[in-house]
Structure formats: structure tokens, C-alpha cells
PDB file of N, CA and C in Angstrom:
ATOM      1  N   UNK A   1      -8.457  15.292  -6.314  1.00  0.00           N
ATOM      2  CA  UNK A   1      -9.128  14.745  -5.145  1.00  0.00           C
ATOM      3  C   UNK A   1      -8.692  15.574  -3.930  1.00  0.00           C
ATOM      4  N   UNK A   2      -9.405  15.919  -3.092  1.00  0.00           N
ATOM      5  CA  UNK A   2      -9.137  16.426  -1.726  1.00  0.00           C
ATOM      6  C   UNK A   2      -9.423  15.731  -0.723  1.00  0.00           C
ATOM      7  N   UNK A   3      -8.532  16.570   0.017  1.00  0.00           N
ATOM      8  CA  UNK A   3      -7.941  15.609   1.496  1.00  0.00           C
ATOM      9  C   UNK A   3      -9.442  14.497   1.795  1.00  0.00           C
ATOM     10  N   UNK A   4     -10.691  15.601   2.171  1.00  0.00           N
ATOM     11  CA  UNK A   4     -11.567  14.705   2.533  1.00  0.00           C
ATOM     12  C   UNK A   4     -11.668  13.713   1.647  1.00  0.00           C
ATOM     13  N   UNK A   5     -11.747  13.838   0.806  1.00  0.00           N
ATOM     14  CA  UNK A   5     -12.519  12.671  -0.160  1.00  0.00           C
ATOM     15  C   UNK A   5     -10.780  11.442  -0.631  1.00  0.00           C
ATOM     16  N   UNK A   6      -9.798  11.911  -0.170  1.00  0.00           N
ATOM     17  CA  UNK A   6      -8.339  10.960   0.061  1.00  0.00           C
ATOM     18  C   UNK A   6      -8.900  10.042   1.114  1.00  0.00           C
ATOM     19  N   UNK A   7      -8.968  10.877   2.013  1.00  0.00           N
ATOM     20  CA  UNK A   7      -9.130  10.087   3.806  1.00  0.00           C
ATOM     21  C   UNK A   7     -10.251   8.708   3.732  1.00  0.00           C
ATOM     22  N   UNK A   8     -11.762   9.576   2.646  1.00  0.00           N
ATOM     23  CA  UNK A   8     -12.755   8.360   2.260  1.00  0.00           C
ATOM     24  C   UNK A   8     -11.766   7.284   1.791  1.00  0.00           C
ATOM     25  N   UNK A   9     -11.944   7.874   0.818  1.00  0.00           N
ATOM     26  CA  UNK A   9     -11.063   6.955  -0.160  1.00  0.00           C
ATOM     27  C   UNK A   9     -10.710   5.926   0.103  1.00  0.00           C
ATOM     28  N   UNK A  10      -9.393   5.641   0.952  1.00  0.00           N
ATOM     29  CA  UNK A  10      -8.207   5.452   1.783  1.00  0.00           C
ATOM     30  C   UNK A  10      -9.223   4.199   3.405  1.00  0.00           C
ATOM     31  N   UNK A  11     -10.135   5.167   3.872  1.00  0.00           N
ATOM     32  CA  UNK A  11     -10.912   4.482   4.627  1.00  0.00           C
ATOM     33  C   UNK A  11     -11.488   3.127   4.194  1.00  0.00           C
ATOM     34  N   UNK A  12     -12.153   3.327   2.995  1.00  0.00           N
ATOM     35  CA  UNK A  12     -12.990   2.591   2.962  1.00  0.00           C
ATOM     36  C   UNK A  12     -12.209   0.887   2.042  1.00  0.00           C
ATOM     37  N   UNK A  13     -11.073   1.769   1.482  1.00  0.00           N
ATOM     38  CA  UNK A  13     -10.158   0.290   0.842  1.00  0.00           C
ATOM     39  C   UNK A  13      -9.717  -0.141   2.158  1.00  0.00           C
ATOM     40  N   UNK A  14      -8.883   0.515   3.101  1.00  0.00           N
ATOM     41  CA  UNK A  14      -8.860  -0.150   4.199  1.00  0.00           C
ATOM     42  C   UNK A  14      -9.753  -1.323   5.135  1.00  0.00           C
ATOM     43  N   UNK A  15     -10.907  -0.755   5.081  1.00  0.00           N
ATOM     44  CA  UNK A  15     -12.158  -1.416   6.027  1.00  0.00           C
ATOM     45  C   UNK A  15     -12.535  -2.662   5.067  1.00  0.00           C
ATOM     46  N   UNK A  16     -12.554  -2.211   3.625  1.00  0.00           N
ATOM     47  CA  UNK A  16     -13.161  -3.433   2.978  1.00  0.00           C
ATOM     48  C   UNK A  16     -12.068  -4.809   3.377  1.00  0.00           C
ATOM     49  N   UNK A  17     -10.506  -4.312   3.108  1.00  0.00           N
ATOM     50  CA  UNK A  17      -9.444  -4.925   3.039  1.00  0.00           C
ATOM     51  C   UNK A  17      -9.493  -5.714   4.153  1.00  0.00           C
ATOM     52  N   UNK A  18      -9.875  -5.538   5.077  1.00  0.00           N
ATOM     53  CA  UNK A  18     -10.157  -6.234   6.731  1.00  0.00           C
ATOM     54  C   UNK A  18     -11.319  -6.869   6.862  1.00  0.00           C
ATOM     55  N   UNK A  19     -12.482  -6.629   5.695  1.00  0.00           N
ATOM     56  CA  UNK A  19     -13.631  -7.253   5.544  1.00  0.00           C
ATOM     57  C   UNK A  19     -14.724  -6.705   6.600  1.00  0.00           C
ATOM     58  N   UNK A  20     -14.301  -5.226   7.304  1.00  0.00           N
ATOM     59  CA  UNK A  20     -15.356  -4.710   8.177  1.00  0.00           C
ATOM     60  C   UNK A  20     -16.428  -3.903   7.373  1.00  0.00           C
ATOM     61  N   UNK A  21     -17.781  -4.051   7.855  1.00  0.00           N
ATOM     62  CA  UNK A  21     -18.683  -3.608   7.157  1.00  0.00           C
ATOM     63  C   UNK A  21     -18.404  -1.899   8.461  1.00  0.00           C
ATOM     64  N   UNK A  22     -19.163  -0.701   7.427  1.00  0.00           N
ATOM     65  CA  UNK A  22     -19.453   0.033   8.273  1.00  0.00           C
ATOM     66  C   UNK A  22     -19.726   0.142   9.424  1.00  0.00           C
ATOM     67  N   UNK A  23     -20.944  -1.119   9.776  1.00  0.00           N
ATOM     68  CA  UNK A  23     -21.593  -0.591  11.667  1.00  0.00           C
ATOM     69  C   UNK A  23     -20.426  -1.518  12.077  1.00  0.00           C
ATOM     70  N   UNK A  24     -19.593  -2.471  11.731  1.00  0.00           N
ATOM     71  CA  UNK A  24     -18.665  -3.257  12.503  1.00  0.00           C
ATOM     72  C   UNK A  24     -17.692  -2.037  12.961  1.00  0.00           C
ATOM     73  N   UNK A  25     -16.832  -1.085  12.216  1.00  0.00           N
ATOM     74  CA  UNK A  25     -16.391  -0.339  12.124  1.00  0.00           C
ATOM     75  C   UNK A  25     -16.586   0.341  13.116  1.00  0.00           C
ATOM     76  N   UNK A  26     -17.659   1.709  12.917  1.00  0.00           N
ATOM     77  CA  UNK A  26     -18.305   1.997  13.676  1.00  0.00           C
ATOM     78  C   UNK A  26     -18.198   1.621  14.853  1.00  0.00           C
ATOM     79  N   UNK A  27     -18.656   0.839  15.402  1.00  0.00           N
ATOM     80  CA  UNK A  27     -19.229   0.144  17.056  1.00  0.00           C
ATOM     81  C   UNK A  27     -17.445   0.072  17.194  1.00  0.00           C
ATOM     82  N   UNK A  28     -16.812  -0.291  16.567  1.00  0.00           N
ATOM     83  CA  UNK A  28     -15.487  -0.559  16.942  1.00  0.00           C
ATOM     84  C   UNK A  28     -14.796   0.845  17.414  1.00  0.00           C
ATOM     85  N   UNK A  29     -14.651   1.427  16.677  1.00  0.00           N
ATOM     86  CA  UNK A  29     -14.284   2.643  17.018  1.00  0.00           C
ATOM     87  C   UNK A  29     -15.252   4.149  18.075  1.00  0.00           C
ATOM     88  N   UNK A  30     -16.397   3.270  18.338  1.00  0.00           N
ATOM     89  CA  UNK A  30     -17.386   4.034  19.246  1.00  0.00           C
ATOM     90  C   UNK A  30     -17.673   5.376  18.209  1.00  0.00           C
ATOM     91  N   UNK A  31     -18.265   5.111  17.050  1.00  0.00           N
ATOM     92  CA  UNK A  31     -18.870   6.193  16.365  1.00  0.00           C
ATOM     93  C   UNK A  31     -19.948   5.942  15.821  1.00  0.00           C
ATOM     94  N   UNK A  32     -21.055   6.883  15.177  1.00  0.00           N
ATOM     95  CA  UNK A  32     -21.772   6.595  14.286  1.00  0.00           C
ATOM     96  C   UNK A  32     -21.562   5.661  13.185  1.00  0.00           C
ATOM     97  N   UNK A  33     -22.629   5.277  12.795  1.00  0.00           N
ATOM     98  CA  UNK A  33     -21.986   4.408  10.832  1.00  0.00           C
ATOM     99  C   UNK A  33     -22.371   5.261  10.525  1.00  0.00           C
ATOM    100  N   UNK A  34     -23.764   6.206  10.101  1.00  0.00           N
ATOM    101  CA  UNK A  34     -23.914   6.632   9.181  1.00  0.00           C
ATOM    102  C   UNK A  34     -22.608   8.198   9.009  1.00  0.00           C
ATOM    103  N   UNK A  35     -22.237   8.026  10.144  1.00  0.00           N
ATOM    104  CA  UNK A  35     -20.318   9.384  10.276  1.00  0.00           C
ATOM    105  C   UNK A  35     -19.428   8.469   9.631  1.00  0.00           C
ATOM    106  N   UNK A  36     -19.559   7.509   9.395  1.00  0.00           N
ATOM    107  CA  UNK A  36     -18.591   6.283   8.674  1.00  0.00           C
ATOM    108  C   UNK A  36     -18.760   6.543   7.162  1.00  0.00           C
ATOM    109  N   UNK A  37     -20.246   6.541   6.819  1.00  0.00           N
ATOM    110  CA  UNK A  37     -20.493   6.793   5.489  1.00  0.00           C
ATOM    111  C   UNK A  37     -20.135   8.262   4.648  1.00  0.00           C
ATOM    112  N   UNK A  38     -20.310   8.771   5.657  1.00  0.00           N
ATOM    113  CA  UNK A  38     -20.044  10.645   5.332  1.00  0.00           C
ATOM    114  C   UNK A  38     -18.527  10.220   5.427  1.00  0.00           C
ATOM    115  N   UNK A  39     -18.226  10.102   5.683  1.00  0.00           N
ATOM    116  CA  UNK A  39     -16.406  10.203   6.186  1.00  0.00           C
ATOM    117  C   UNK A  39     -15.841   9.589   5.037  1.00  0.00           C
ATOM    118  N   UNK A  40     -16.162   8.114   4.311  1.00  0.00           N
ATOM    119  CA  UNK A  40     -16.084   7.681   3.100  1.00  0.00           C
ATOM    120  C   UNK A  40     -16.678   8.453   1.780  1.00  0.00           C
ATOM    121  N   UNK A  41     -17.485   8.961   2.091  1.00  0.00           N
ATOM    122  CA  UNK A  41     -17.833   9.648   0.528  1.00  0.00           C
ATOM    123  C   UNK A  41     -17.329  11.020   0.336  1.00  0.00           C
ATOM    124  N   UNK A  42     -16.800  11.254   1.712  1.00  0.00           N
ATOM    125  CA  UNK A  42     -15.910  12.733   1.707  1.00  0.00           C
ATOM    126  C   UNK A  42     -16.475  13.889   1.714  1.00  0.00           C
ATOM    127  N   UNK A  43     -17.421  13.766   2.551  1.00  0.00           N
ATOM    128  CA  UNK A  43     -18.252  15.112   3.069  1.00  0.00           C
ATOM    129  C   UNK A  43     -18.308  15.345   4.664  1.00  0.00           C
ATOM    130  N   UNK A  44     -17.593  14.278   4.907  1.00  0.00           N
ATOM    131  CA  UNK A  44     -17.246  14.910   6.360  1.00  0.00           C
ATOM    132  C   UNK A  44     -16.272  15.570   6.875  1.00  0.00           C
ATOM    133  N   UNK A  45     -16.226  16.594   7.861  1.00  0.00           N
ATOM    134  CA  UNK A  45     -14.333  17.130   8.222  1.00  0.00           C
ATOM    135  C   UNK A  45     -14.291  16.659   9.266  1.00  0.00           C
ATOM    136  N   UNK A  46     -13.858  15.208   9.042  1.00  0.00           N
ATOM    137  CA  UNK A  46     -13.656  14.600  10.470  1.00  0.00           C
ATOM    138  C   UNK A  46     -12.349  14.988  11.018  1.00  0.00           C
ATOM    139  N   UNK A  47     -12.495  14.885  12.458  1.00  0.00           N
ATOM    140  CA  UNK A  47     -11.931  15.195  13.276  1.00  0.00           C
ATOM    141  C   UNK A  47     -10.512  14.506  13.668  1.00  0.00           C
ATOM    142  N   UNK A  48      -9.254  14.844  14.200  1.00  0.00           N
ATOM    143  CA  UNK A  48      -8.370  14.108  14.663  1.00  0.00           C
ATOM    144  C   UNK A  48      -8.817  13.002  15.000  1.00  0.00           C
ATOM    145  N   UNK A  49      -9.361  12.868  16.684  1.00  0.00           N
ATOM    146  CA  UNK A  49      -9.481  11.926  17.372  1.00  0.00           C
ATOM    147  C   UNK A  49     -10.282  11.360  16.525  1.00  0.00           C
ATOM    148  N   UNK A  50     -11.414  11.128  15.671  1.00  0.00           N
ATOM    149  CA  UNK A  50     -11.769  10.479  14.912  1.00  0.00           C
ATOM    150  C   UNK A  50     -10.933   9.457  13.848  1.00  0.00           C
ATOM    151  N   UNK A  51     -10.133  10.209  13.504  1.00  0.00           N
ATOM    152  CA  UNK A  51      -9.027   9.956  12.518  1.00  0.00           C
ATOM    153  C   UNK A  51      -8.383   8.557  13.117  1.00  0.00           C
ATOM    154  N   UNK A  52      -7.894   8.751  14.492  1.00  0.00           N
ATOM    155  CA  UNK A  52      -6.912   7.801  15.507  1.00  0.00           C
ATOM    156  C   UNK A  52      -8.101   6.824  15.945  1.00  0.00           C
ATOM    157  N   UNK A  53      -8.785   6.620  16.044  1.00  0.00           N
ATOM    158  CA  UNK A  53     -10.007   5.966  16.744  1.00  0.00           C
ATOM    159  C   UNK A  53     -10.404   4.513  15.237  1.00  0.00           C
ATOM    160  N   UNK A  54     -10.799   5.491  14.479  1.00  0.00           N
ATOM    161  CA  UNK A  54     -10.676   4.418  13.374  1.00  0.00           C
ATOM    162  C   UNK A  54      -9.367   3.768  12.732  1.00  0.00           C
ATOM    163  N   UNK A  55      -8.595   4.785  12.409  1.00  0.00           N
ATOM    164  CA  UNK A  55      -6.949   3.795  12.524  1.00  0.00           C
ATOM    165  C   UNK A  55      -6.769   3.187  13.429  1.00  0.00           C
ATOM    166  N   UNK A  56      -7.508   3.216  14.638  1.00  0.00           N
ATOM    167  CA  UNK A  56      -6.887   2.031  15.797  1.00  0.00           C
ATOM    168  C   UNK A  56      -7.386   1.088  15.551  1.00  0.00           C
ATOM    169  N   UNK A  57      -9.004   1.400  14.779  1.00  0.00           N
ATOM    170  CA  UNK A  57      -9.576  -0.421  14.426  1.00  0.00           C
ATOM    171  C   UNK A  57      -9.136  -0.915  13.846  1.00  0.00           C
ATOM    172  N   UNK A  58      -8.424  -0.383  12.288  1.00  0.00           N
ATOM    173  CA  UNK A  58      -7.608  -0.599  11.713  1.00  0.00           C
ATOM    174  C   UNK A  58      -6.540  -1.151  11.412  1.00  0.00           C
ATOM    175  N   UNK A  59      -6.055  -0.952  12.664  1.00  0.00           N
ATOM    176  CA  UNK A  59      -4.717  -1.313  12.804  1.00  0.00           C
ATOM    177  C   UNK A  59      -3.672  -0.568  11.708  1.00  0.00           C
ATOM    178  N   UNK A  60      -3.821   0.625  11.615  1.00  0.00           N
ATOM    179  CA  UNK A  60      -3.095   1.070  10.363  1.00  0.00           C
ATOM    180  C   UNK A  60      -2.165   2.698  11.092  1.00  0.00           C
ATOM    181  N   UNK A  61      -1.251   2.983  10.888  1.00  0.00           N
ATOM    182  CA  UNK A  61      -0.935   4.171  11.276  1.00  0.00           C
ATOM    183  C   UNK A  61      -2.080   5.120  10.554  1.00  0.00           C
ATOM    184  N   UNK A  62      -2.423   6.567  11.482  1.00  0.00           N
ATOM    185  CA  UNK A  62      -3.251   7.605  11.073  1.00  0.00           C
ATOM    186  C   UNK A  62      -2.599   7.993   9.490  1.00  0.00           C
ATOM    187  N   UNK A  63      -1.416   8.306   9.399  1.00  0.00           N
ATOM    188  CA  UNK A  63      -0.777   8.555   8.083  1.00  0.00           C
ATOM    189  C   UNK A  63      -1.496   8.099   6.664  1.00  0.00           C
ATOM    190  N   UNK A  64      -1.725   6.400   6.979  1.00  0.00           N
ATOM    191  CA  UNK A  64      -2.288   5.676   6.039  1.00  0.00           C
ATOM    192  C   UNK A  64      -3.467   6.550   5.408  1.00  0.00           C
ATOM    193  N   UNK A  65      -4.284   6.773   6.267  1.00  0.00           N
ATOM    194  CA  UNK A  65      -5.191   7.922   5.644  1.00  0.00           C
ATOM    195  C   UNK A  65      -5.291   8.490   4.595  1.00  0.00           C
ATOM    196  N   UNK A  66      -4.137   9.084   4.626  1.00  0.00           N
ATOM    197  CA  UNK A  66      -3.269  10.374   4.184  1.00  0.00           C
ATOM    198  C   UNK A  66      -2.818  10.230   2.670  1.00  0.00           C
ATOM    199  N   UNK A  67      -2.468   8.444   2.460  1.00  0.00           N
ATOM    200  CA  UNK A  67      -1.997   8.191   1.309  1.00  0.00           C
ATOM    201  C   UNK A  67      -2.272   8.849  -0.103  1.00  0.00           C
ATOM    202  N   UNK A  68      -1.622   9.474  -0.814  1.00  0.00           N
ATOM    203  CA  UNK A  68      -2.035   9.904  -2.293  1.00  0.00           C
ATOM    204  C   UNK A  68      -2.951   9.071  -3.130  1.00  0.00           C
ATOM    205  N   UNK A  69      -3.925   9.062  -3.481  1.00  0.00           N
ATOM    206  CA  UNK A  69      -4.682   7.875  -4.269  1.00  0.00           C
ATOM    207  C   UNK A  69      -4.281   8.221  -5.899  1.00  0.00           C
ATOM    208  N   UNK A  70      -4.131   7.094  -6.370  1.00  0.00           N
ATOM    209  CA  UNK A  70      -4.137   6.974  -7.830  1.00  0.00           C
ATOM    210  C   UNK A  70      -5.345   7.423  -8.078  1.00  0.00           C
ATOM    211  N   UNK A  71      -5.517   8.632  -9.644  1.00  0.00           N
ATOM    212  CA  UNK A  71      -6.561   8.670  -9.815  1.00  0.00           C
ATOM    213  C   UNK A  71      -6.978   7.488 -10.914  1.00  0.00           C
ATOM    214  N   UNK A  72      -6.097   6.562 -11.372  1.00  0.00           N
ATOM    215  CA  UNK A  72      -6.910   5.820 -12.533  1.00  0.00           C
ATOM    216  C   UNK A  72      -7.362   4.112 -11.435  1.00  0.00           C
ATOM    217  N   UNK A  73      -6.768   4.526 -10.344  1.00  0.00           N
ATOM    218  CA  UNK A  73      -7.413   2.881  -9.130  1.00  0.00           C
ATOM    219  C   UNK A  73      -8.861   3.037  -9.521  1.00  0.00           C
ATOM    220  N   UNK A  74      -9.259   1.944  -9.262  1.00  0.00           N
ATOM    221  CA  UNK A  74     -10.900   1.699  -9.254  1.00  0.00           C
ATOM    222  C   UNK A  74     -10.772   1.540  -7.993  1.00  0.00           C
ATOM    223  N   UNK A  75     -12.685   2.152  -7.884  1.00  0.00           N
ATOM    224  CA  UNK A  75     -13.247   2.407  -6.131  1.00  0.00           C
ATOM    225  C   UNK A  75     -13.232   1.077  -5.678  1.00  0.00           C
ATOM    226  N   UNK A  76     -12.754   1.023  -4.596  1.00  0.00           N
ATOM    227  CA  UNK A  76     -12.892  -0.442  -3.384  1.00  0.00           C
ATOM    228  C   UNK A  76     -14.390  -0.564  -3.461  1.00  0.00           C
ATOM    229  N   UNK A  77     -14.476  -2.037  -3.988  1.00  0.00           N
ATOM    230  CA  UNK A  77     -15.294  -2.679  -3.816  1.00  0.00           C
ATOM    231  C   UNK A  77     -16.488  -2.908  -3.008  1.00  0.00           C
ATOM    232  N   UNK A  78     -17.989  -3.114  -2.616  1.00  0.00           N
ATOM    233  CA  UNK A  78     -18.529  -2.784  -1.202  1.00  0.00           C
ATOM    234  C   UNK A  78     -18.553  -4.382  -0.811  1.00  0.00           C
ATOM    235  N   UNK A  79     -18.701  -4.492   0.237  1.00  0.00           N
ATOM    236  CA  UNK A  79     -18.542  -5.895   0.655  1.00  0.00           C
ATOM    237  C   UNK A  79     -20.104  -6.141   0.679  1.00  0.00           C
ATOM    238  N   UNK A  80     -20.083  -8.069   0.608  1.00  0.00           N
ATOM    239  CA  UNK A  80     -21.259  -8.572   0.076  1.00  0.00           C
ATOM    240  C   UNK A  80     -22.726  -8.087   1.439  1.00  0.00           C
ATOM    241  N   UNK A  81     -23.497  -8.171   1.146  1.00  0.00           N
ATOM    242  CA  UNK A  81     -24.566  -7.479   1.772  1.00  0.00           C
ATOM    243  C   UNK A  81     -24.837  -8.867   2.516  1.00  0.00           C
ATOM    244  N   UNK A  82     -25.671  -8.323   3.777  1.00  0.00           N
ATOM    245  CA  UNK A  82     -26.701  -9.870   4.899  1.00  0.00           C
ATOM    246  C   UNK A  82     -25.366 -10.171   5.965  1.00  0.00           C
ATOM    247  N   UNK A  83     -25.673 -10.931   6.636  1.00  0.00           N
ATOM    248  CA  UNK A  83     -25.448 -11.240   8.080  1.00  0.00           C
ATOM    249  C   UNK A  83     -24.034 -12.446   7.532  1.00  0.00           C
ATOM    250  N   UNK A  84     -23.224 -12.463   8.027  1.00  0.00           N
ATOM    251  CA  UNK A  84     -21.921 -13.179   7.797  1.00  0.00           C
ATOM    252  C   UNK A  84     -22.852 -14.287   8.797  1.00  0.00           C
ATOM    253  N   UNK A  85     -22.036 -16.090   8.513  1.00  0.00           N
ATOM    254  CA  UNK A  85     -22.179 -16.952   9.463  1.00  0.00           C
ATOM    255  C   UNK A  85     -21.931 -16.922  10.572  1.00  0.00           C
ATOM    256  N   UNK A  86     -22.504 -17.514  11.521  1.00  0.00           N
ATOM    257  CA  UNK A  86     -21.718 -17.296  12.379  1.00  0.00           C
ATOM    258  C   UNK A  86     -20.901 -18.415  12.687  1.00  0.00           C
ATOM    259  N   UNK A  87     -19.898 -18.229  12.963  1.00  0.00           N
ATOM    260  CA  UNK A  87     -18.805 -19.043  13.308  1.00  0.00           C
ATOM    261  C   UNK A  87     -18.636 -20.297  14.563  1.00  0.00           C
ATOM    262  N   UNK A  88     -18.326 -21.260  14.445  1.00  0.00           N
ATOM    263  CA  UNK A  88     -18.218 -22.344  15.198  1.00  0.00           C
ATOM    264  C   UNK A  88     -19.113 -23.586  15.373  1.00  0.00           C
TER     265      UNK A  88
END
């Protein structure tokens, strides 16, 4: 696996793990989704400040990124599709 496709990787167990869909993501970090999707499937060379921008939504050090992935983990899950309730 290479770096890009680690960083996906790594991204997208993160985001699911927090239960953010892509455009939540996205809008959070003031980027594209569909640069969210490239960035997860590991065809993007995203950028530093990119890097820090989404770890800040995160809440995760940039490092996390970075993590070595098991190659026998199964891919993070996609979260369920349609409009969450809204709350209250």
C-alpha cells in the first residue's frame, strides 16, 4: 500500500468512526467532497494544509494519517445512506 492510498485508508476509518459522511467532512474542513473521495480512494496528493484541516475535524493528530494499515483489516465500512434525523 502507498502513502496515498495509507492516508485514504486511515481517512476514511477515521470519518466513518465519528459517523461523518463525506460532504459533513468536507464543509467541515472547507474542502471539496468529491477531494474527500479522491483523497480516500488514494488518487489524490493531497496537500499538507489539507492533511491538518481534516485532522482538525477529526480531532486526530496529522500523524494518525500516517498509521501503517494492516493488510489483512477489512475496508471501513460506508455509512448508511439518506438524511440522518434530525434531532430534538
Amino acid at each position: 500500500m502507498d502513502v496515498r492510498q495509507t492516508i485514504g485508508w486511515n481517512l476514511r476509518r477515521l470519518r466513518v468512526a465519528k459517523g461523518l459522511s463525506q460532504e459533513r467532512l468536507a464543509l467541515a474542513a472547507e474542502i471539496d467532497r468529491s477531494y474527500v473521495g479522491r483523497v480516500e480512494r488514494g488518487v489524490e496528493n493531497v496537500t499538507v494544509s489539507t492533511l491538518e484541516a481534516l485532522a482538525g475535524v477529526l480531532q486526530v493528530p496529522v500523524s494518525v494519517l500516517f498509521q501503517q494499515v494492516d493488510d489483512t483489516a477489512a475496508k471501513p465500512p460506508p455509512l448508511r445512506s439518506g438524511r440522518k434525523p434530525k434531532a430534538g
